[in-house]
C-alpha atoms as a PDB file:
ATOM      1  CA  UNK A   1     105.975  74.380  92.422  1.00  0.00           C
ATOM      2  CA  UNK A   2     106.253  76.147  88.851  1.00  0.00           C
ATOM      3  CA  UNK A   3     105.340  79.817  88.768  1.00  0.00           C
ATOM      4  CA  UNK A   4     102.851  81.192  86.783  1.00  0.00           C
ATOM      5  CA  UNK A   5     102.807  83.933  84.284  1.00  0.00           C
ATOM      6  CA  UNK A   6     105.663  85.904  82.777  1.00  0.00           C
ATOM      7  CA  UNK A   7     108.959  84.936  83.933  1.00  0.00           C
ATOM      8  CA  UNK A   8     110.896  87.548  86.015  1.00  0.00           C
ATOM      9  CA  UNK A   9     111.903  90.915  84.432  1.00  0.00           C
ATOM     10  CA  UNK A  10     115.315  91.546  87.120  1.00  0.00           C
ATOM     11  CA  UNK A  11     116.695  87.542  88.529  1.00  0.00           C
ATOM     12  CA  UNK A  12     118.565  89.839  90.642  1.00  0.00           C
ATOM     13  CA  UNK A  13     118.114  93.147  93.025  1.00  0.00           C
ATOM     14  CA  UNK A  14     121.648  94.114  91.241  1.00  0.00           C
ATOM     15  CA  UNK A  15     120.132  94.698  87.861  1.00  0.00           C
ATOM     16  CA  UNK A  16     116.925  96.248  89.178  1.00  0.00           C
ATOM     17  CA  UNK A  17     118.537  98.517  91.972  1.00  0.00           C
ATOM     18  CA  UNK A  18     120.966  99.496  88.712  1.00  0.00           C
ATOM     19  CA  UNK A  19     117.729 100.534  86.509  1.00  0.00           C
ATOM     20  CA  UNK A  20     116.420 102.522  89.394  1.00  0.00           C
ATOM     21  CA  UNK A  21     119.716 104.462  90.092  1.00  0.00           C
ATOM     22  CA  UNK A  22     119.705 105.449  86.434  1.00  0.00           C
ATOM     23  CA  UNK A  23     116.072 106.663  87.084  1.00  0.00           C
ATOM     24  CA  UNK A  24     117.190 108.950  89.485  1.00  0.00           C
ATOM     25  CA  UNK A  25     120.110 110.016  87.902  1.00  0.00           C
ATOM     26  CA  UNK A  26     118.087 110.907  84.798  1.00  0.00           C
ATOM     27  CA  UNK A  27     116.028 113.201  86.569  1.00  0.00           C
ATOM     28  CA  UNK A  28     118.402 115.523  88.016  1.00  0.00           C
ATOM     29  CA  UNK A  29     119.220 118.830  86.009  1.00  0.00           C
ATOM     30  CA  UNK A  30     122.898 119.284  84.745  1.00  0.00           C
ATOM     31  CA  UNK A  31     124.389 121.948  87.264  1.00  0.00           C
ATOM     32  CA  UNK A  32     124.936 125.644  85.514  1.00  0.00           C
ATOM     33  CA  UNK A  33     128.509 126.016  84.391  1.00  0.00           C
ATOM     34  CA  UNK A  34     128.597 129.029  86.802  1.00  0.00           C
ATOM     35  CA  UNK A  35     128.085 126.911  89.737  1.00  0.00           C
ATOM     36  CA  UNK A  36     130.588 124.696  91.222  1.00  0.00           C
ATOM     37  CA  UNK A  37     130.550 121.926  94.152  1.00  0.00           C
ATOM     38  CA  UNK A  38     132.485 122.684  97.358  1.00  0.00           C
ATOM     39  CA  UNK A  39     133.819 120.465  99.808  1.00  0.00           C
ATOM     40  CA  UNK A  40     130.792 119.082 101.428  1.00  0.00           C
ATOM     41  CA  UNK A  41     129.143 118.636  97.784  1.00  0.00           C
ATOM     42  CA  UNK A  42     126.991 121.900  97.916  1.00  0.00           C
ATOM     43  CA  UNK A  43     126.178 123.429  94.625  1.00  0.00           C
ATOM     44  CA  UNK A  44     127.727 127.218  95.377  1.00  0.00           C
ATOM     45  CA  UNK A  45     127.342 130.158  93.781  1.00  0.00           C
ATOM     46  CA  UNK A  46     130.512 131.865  92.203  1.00  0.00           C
ATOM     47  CA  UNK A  47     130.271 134.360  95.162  1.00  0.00           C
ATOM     48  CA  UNK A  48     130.289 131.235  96.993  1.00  0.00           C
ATOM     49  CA  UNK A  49     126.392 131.206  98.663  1.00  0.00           C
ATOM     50  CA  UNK A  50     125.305 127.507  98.734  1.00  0.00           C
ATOM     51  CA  UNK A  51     122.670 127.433  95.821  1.00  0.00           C
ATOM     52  CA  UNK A  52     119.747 124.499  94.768  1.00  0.00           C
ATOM     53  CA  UNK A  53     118.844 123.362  91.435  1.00  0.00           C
ATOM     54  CA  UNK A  54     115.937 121.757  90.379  1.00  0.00           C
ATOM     55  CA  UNK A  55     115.390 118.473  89.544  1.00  0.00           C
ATOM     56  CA  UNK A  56     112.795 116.734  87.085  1.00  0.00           C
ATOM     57  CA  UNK A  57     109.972 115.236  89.296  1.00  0.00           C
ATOM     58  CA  UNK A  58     110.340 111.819  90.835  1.00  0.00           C
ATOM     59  CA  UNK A  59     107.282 109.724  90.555  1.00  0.00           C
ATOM     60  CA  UNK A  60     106.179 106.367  90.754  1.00  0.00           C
ATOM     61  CA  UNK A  61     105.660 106.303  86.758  1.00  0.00           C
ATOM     62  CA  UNK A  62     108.562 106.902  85.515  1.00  0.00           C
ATOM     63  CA  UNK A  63     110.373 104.799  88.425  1.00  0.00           C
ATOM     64  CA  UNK A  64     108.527 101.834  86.544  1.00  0.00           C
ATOM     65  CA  UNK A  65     109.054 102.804  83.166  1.00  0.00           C
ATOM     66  CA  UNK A  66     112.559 103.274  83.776  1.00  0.00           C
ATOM     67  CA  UNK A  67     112.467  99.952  85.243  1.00  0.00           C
ATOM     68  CA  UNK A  68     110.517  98.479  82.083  1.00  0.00           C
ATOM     69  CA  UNK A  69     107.531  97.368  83.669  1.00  0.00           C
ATOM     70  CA  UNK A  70     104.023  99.160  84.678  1.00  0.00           C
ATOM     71  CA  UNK A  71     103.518 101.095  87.850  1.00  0.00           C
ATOM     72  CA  UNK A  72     101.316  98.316  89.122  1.00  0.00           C
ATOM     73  CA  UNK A  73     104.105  95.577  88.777  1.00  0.00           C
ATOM     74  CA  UNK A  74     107.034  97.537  90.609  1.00  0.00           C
ATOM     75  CA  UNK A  75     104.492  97.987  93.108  1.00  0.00           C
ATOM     76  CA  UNK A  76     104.111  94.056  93.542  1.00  0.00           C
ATOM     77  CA  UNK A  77     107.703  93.585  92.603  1.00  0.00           C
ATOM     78  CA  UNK A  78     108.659  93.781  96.287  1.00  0.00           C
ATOM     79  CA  UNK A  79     106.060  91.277  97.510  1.00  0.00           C
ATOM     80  CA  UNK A  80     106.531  88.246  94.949  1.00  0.00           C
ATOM     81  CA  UNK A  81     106.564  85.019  96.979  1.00  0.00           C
ATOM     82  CA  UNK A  82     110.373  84.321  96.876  1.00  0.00           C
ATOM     83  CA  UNK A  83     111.287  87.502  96.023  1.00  0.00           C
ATOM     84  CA  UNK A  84     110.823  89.632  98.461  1.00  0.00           C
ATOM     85  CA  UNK A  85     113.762  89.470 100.091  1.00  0.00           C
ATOM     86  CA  UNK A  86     115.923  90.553  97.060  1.00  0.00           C
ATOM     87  CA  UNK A  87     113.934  93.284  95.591  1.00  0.00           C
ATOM     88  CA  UNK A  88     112.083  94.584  98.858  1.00  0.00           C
ATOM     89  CA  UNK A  89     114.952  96.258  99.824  1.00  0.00           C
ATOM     90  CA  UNK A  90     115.719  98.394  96.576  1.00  0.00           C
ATOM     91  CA  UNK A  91     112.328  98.829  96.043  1.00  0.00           C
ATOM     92  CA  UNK A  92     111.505 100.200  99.062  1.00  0.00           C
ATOM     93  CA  UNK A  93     114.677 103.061  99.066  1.00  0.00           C
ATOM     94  CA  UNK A  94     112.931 103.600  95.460  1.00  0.00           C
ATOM     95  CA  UNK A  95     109.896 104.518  97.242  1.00  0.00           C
ATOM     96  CA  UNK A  96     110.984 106.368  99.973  1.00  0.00           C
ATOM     97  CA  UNK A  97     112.949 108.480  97.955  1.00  0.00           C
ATOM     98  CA  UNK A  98     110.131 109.675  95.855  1.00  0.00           C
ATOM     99  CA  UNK A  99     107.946 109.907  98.409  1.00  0.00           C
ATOM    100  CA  UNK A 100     110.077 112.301 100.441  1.00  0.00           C
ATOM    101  CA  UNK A 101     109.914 114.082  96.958  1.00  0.00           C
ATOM    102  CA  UNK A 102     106.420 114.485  96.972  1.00  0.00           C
ATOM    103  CA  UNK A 103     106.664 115.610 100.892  1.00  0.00           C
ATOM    104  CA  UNK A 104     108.581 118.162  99.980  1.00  0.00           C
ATOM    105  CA  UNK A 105     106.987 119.367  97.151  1.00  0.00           C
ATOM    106  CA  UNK A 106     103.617 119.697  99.791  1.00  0.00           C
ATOM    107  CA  UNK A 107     105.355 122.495 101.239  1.00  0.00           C
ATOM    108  CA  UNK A 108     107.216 123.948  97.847  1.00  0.00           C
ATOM    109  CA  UNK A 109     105.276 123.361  95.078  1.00  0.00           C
ATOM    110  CA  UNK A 110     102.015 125.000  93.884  1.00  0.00           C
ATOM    111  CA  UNK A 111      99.980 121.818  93.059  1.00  0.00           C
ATOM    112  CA  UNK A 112      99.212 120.350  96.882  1.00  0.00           C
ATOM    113  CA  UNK A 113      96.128 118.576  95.601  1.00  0.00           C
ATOM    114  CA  UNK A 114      98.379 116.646  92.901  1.00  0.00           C
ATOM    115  CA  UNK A 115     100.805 116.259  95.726  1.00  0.00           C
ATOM    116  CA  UNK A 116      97.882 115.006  97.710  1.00  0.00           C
ATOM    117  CA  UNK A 117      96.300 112.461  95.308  1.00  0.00           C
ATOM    118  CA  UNK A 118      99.753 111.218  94.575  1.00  0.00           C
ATOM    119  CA  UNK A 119     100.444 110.021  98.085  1.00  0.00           C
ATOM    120  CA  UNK A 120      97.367 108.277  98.679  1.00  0.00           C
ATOM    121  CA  UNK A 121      97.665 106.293  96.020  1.00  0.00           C
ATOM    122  CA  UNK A 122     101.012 105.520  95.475  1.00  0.00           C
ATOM    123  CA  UNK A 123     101.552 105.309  99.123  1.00  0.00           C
ATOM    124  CA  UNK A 124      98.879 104.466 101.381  1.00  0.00           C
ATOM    125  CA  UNK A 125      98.383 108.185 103.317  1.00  0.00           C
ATOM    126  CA  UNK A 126      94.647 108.886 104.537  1.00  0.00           C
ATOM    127  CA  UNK A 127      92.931 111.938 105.844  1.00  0.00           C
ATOM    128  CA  UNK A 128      91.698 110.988 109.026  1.00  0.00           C
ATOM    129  CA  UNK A 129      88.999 112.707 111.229  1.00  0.00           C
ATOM    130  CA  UNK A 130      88.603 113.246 114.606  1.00  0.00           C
ATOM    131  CA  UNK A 131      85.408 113.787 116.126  1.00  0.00           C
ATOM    132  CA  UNK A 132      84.871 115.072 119.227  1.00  0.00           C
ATOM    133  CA  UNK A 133      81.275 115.275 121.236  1.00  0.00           C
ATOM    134  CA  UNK A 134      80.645 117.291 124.664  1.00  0.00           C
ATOM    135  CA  UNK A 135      77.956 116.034 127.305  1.00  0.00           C
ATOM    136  CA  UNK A 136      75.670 118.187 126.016  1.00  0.00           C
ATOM    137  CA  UNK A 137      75.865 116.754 122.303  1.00  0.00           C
ATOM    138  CA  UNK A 138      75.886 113.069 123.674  1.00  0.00           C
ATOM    139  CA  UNK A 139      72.797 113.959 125.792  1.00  0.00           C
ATOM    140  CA  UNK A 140      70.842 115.539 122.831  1.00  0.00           C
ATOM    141  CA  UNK A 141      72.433 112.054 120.546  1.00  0.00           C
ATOM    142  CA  UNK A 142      70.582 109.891 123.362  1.00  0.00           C
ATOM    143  CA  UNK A 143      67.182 111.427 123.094  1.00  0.00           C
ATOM    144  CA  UNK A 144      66.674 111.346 119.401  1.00  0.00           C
ATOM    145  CA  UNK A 145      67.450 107.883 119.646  1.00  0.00           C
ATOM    146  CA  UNK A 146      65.457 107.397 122.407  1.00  0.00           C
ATOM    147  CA  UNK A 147      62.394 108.921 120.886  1.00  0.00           C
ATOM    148  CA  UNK A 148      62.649 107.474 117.171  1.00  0.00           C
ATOM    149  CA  UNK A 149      63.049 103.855 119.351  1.00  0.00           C
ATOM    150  CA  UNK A 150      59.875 104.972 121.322  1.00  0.00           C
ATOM    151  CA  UNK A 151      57.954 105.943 117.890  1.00  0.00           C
ATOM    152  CA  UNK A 152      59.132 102.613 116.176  1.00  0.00           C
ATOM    153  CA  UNK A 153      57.718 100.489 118.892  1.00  0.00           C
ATOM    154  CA  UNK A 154      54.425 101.889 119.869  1.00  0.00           C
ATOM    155  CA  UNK A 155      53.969 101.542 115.622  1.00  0.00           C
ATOM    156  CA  UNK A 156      51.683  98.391 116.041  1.00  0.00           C
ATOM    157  CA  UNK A 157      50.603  96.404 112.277  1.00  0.00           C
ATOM    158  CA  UNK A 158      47.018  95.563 112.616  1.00  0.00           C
ATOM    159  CA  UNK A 159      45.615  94.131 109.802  1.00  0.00           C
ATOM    160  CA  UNK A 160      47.778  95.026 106.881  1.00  0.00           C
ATOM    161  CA  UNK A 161      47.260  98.470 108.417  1.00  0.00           C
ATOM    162  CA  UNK A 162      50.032 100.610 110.926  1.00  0.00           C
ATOM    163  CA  UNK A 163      48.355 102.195 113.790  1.00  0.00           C
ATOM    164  CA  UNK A 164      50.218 104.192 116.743  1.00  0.00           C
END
């Protein structure tokens, strides 16, 4: 059966996993000349203390941009009929790895509502509520019920008129 709509934008999960790399290349900060790597690929210090540098934020956006397409589309890249199976995979890592951004920037950064709003809509989080109830609270639950059922039946129409 012929597909509908615009033809493909990546006929291969080479191309797009190569656009995304490139994304995430692009957003890391060039390393201060007086920092080197060691061994184990830790940015030191010159007196040697294991250092971080920032990167530009990762986000969903500018995955897609980079990617030349809308957020929207990379979104349903990964579950094209037919396609899934090649670009689910890269898409997925894509995601993960700027989720785990925005994870960490929860606990970092000084915008946790942004941080917030970002991962329930890029990535399906909730808040979720428990409620608990005692006896007592079920008991007192009951016998509201219980009356307001009581007052709606004894409510008789007579007439066009209610009478109780």
């Amino acid at each position: 059966m012929a597909r509908m709509g615009r033809p493909p934008i990546y006929n291969n999960c080479i191309d797009l996993d190569g656009a995304i790399e490139l994304y995430f290349e692009s957003r890391q900060l060039p390393i201060p000349e007086s920092c080197a790597k060691d061994a184990d690929g830790h940015i030191t210090n010159p007196d040697g203390s294991i250092t971080y540098y920032k990167q530009l934020p990762l986000t969903m956006s500018g995955l897609a941009i980079a990617c030349g397409m809308d957020r929207e589309t990379l979104l349903r890249y990964g579950k094209r009929d037919g396609y899934s199976e090649d670009f689910g995979g890269p898409i997925k890592r894509a995601k993960d790895k700027v989720q785990s951004f925005v994870e960490d920037y929860l606990f970092n950064g000084k915008n946790v509502v942004g941080a917030i709003f970002n991962l329930k809509n890029n990535f399906s989080w909730v808040d979720r509520q428990e409620v608990g109830m005692d006896d007592q609270t079920h008991e007192s639950l009951m016998d509201k019920v219980s009356d307001r059922r009581k007052a709606t039946h004894l409510k008789v129409v007579n007439g066009g008129e209610t009478t109780e």
